[in-house]
Every structure is written in C-alpha cells, then in structure tokens.
Protein backbone atom coordinates (compact mmCIF):
# COMPACT_ATOMS: atom_id res chain seq x y z
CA UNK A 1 -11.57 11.06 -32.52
CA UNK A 2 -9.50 10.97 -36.17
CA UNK A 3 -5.78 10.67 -35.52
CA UNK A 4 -3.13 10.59 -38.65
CA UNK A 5 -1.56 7.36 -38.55
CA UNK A 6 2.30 8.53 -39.58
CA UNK A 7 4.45 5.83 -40.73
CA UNK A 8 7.93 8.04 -40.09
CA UNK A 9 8.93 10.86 -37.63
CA UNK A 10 9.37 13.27 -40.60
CA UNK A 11 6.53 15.36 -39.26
CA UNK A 12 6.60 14.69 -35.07
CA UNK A 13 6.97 17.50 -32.79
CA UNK A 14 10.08 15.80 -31.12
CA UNK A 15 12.80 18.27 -31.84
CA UNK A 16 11.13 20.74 -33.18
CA UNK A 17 9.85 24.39 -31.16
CA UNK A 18 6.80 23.86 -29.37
CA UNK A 19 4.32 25.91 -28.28
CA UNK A 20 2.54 24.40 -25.09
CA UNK A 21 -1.32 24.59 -25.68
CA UNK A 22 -3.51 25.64 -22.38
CA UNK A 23 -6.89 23.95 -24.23
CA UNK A 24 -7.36 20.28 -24.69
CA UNK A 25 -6.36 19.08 -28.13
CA UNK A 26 -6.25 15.91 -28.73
CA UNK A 27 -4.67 15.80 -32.10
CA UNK A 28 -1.52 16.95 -30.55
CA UNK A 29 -1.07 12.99 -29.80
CA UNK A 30 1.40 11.50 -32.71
CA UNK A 31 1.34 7.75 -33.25
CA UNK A 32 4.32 5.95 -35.01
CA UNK A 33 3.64 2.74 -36.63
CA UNK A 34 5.92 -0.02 -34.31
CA UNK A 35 6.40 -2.39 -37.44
CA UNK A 36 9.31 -0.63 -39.17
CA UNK A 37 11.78 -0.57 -35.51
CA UNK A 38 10.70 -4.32 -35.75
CA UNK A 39 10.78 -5.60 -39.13
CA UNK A 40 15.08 -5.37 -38.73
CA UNK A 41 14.68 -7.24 -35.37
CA UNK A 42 12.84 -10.43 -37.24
CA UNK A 43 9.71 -9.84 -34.93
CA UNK A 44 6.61 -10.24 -37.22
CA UNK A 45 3.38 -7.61 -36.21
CA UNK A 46 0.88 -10.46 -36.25
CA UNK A 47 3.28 -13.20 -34.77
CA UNK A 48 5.14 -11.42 -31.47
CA UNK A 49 7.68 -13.46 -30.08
CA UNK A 50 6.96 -11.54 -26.79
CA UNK A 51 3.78 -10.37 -24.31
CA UNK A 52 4.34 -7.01 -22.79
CA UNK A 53 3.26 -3.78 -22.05
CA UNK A 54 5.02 0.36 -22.12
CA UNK A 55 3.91 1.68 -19.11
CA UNK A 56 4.15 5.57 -18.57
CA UNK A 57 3.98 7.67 -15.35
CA UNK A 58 2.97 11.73 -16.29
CA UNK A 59 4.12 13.82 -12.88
CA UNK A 60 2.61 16.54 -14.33
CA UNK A 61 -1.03 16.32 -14.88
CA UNK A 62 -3.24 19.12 -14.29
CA UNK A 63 -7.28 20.11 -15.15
CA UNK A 64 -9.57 22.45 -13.64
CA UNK A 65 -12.89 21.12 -12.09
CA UNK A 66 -16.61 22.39 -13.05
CA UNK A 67 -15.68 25.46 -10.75
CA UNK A 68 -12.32 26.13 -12.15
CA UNK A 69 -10.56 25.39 -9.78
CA UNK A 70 -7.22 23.40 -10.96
CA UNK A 71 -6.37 19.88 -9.48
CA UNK A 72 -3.74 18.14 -9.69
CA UNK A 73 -2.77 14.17 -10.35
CA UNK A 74 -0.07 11.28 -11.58
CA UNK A 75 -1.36 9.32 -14.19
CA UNK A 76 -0.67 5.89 -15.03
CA UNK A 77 -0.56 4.68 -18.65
CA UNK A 78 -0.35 0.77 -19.57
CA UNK A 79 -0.37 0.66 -23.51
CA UNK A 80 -0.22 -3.32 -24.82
CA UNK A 81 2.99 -4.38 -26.57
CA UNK A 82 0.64 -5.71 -29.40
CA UNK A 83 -0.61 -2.34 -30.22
CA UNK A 84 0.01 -1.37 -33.77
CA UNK A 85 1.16 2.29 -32.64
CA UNK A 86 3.16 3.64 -29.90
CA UNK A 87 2.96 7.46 -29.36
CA UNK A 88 5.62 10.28 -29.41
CA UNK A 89 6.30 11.24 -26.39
CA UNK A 90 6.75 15.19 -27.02
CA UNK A 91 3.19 14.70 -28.27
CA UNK A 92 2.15 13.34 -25.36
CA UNK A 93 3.16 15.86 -23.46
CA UNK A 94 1.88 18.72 -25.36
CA UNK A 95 -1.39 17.11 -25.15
CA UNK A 96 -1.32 16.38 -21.61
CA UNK A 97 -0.70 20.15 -21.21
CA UNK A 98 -3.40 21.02 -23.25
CA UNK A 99 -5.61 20.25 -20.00
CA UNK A 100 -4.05 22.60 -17.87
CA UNK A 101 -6.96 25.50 -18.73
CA UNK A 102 -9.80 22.87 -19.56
CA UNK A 103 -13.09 22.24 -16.96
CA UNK A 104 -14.38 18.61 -16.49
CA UNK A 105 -17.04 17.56 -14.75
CA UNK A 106 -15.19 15.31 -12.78
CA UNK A 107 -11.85 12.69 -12.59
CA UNK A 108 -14.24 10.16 -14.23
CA UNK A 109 -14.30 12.46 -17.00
CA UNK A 110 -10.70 13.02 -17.22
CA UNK A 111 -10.28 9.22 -17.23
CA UNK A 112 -12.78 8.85 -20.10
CA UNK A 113 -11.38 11.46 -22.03
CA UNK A 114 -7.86 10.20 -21.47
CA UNK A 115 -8.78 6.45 -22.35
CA UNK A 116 -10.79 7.12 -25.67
CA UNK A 117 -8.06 9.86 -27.40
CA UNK A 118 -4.79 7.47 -26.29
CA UNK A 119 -7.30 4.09 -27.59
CA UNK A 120 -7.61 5.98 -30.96
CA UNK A 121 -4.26 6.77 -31.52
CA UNK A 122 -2.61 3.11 -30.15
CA UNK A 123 -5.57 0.88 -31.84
CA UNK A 124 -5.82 -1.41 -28.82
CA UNK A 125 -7.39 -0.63 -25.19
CA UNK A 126 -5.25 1.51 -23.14
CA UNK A 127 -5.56 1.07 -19.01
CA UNK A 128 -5.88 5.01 -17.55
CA UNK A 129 -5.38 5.48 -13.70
CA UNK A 130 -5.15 8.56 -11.97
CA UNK A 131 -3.56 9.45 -8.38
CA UNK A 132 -2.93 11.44 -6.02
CA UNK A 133 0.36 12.91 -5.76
CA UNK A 134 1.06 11.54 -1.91
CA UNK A 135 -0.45 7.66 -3.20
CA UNK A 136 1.79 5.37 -2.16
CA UNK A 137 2.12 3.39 -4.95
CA UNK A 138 4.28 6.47 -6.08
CA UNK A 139 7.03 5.36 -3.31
CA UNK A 140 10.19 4.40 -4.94
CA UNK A 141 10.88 0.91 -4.56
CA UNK A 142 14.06 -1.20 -5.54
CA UNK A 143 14.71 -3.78 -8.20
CA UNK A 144 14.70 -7.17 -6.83
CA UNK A 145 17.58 -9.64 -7.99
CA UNK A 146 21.58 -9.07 -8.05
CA UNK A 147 23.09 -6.03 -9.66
CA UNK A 148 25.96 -6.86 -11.96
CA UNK A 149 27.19 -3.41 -12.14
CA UNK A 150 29.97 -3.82 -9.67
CA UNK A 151 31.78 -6.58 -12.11
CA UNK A 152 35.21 -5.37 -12.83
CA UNK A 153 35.06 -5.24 -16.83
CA UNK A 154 37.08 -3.70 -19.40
CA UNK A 155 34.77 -1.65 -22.26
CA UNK A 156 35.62 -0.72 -25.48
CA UNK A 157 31.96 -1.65 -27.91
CA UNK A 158 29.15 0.61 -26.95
CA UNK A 159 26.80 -0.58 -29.87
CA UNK A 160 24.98 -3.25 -29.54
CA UNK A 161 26.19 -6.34 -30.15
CA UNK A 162 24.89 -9.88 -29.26
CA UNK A 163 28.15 -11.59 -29.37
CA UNK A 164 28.50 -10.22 -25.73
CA UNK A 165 25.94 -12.77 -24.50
CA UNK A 166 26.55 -16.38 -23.72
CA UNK A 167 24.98 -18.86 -21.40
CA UNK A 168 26.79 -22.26 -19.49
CA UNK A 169 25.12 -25.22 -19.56
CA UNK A 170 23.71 -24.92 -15.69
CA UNK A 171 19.91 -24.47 -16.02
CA UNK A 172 19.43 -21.67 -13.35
CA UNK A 173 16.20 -19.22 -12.43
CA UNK A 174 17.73 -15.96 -11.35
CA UNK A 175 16.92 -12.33 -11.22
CA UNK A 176 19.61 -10.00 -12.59
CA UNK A 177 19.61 -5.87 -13.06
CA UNK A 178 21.42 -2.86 -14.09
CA UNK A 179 21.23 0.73 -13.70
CA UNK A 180 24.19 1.33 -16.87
CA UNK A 181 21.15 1.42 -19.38
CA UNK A 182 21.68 4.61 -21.58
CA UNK A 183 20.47 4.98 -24.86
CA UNK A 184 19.54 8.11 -27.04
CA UNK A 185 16.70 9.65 -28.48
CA UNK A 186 16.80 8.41 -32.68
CA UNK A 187 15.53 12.52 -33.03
CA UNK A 188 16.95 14.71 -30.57
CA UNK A 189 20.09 12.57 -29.87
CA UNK A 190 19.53 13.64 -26.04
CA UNK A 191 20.62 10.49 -23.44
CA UNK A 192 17.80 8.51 -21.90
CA UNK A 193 19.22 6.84 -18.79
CA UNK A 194 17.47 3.72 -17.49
CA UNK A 195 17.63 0.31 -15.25
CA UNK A 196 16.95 -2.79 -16.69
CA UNK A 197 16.04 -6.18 -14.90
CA UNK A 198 16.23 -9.20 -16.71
CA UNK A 199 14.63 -12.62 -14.87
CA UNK A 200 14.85 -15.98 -16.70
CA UNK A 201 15.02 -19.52 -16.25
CA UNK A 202 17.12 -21.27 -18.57
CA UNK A 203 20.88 -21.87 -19.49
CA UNK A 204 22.71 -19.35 -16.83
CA UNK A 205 23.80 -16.24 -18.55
CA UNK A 206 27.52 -15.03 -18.41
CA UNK A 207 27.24 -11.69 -15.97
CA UNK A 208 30.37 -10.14 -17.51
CA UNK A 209 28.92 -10.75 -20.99
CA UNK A 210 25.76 -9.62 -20.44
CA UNK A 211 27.01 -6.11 -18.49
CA UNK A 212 29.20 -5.86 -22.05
CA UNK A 213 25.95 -6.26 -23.98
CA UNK A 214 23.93 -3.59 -21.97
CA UNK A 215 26.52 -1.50 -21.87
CA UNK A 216 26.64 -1.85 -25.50
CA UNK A 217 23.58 0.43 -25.31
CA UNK A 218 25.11 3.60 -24.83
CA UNK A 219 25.57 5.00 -28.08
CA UNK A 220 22.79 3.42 -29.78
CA UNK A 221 19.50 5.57 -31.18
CA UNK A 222 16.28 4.34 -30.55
CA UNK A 223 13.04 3.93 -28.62
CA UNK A 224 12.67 3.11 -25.17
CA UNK A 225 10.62 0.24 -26.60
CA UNK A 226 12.10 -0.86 -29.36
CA UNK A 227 15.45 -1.40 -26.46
CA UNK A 228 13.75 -3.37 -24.34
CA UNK A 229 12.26 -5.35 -27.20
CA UNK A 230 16.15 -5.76 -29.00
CA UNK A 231 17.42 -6.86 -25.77
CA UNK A 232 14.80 -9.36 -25.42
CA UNK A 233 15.34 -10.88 -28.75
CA UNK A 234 18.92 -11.09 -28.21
CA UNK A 235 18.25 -12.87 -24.89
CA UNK A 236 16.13 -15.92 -26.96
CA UNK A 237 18.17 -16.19 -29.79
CA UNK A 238 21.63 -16.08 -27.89
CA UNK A 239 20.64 -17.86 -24.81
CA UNK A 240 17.47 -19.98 -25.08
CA UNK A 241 15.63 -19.46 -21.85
CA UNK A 242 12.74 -21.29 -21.10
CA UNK A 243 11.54 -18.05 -19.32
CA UNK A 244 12.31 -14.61 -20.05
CA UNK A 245 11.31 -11.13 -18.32
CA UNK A 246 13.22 -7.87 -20.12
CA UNK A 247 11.82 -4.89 -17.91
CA UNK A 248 13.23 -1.04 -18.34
CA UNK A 249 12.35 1.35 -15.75
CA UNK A 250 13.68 4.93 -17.95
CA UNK A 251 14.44 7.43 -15.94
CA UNK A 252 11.42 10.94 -16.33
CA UNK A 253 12.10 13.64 -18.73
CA UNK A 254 9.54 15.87 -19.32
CA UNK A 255 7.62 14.82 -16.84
CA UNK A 256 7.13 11.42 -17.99
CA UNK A 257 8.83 8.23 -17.79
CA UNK A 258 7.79 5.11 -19.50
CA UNK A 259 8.68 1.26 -18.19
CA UNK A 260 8.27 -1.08 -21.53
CA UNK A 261 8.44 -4.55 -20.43
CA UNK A 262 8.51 -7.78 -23.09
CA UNK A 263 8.25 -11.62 -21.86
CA UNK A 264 7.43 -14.63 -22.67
CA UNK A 265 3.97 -15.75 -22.36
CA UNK A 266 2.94 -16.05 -18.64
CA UNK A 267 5.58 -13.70 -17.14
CA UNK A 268 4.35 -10.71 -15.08
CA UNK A 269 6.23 -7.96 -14.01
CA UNK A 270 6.47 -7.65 -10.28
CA UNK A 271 4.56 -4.53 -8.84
CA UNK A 272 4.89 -1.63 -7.80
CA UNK A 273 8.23 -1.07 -9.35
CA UNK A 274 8.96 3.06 -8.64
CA UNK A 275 12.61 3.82 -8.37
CA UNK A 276 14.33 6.71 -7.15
CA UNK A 277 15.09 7.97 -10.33
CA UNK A 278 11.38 8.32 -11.16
C-alpha cells in the first residue's frame, strides 16, 4: 500500500469538513514527517536522545464479519518513537471509520490489515492489538508517584519555558505527576488536556519549578508527541538525570487518545496505565 509522504499539514484533513467513509480506505491515513517538530528541539532523526513509543487507544472500532454482522472492539496502537512518520490523527480516524461497512474474514484479518496500512505509512513495525470492550486491561488505573498539583504557586508564563526547571544537589529516584497538562492542537487550536508522569533518578528536581514549567504548556501549539518529547529534552539539558521517564496519558477526543512516552535507554513505562479520563 502507496501512502504520500507529506512533509507539512498544508493538505491534512485536520480542520477541514470531513466526510466519514463507510468502506475501508486506507489512503485516508496522513503521515507527517517528525523531523521538522524536532530539528528546533536539537534532536537529530538518526541520533535520538530518547527510546519511546506513541501509544493510541481507538474506542470506536467497528467491522462486519463474513456474515455481516458488525462487531465491535478497542484497539491498541504502539507506533516506535524512531519512526520517521507519525500520523494525523483526523486521518486516523476517518480511516478507522472506513471499516464500519467492510466484511473480513476474521479479527486476524482486521489485525493484518490494520498492521500492514499503519507499517506503510509510519516506516517502522507498528504493534496492533484488539479487545474486547469489557477487557480489563481497559480499567482505569492511577498514576503511581506524588502529584505536585496541590503546590500553592503563583502563575503568570504559560509558554514554555525551561528556566522554570532546576534541580538541588541531592541525588534522589522519585516518581512525580500532573494532571495540569494542556496544550493545543498547532491546526484546529482546540485544547488537548493530559497527565504527565515524569520518573528519574538524578539531581532532585524543584516541584514548584517544574509545576511552573508544565504549566507553561497551556498555551503552546503542538503535537501530543512532539510535548512529551520537548519536555523530555528540557528535563536532560536543565537537570541532568541519570534516568529519565516523560510519559503523557492525553485525554480521548474523537475516540482516540494517544500516550507518547520518551526515556532514556532501558526505561519502561509501567503497565497498564488507563486513567479515568480515557
């Protein structure tokens, strides 16, 4: 399958009228070349200071079987952090749509299918799961560590800005999180709301500082990615860690919701990670 490999949004579907297709389509999927969001954050495509992956959860995925009868699932979507392409996610949902009114054999199928259209337009291997909507994996779960958000902080800089951060001298391994991670969409301008956990060994961070920083998110424009990768970035220059974790659990729209995580090399994400707001 021949996807166009777009270097700018000139020509996505985000924020533009939409019809939703009822017949599977897979050149509704748009992929957006990730070097340009990184080239201004110093992060090289064939020298990532980071390991990661953008997982997305679809609530509303739908086929019929050989019978026509329709079924129903969740999928799971883990796309590499190394892939040269991300994907749009209006196009994504138009093309998850477009199964609605199309037979298959069976879920293998719709696995297969799935796999080899998102594979062509990321470049790398994309992980496909599929379940069913009472799975417990699908429970929400909290985010371990302490939440800062109670800190009593005064707030006037909601742009990024690094200066925020700062780190002691203790060397510390904690687990911190926030559920004040808002950014908005670079077309649209519509709010994406989010939690963010950060886990690190290293130089102890400054709580107040780094609630300022993520805070600082608020008004910015850009991918749920291309956050979690900023923050991350920020993190090692302005603080050193010998270990760093940057996960972002985004709250669904659409009826997706993607979790981008970045870390250093050896770092896992812990699992399952569903919060209420998914």
């Amino acid at each position: 399958m021949t996807h166009p490999r777009p270097a700018t949004l000139s020509n996505a579907p985000l924020g533009r009228e939409s019809a939703y297709p009822e017949h599977y389509d897979a050149g509704l999927l748009y992929p957006i070349a990730r070097a340009a969001n990184r080239a201004p954050l110093g992060i090289e495509e064939d020298a990532l200071p980071f390991v990661g992956e953008d997982e997305w959860f679809a609530f509303e995925v739908s086929w019929l079987n050989a019978r026509g009868k329709p079924l129903v699932a969740v999928a799971r979507f883990r796309v590499p952090a190394d892939s040269p392409r991300l994907i749009e996610s209006k196009s994504w949902k138009l093309y998850l749509n477009s199964f609605n009114q199309t037979r298959f054999q069976d879920r293998d199928a719709v696995i297969d299918t799935l796999r080899r259209d998102l594979e062509a337009a990321a470049g790398v291997a994309v992980d496909v799961a599929l379940y069913g909507v009472e799975d417990p994996v699908l429970m929400p779960h909290g985010l371990p560590g302490d939440c800062i958000d109670e800190l009593d902080i005064a707030v006037d800089d909601y742009t990024p800005s690094a200066g925020h951060l700062a780190a002691g001298e203790e060397i510390v391994e904690e687990t911190l999180h926030s559920h004040l991670l808002k950014s908005n969409c670079p077309v649209t301008g519509q709010p994406d709301w989010g939690s963010v956990m950060i886990r690190y060994r290293g130089p102890k961070l400054d709580r107040e500082g780094l609630l300022r920083y993520l805070i600082g998110y608020r008004q910015h424009q850009d991918f749920h990615e291309h956050c979690v990768e900023h923050i991350f970035t920020d993190l090692m220059a302005q603080a050193r860690p010998e270990r760093l974790l940057v996960l972002a659990r985004y709250v669904r729209r659409g009826g997706l919701d993607i979790s981008p995580w970045r870390a250093t090399p050896g770092e896992r994400p812990p699992q399952p990670m569903r919060l209420a707001r998914q």
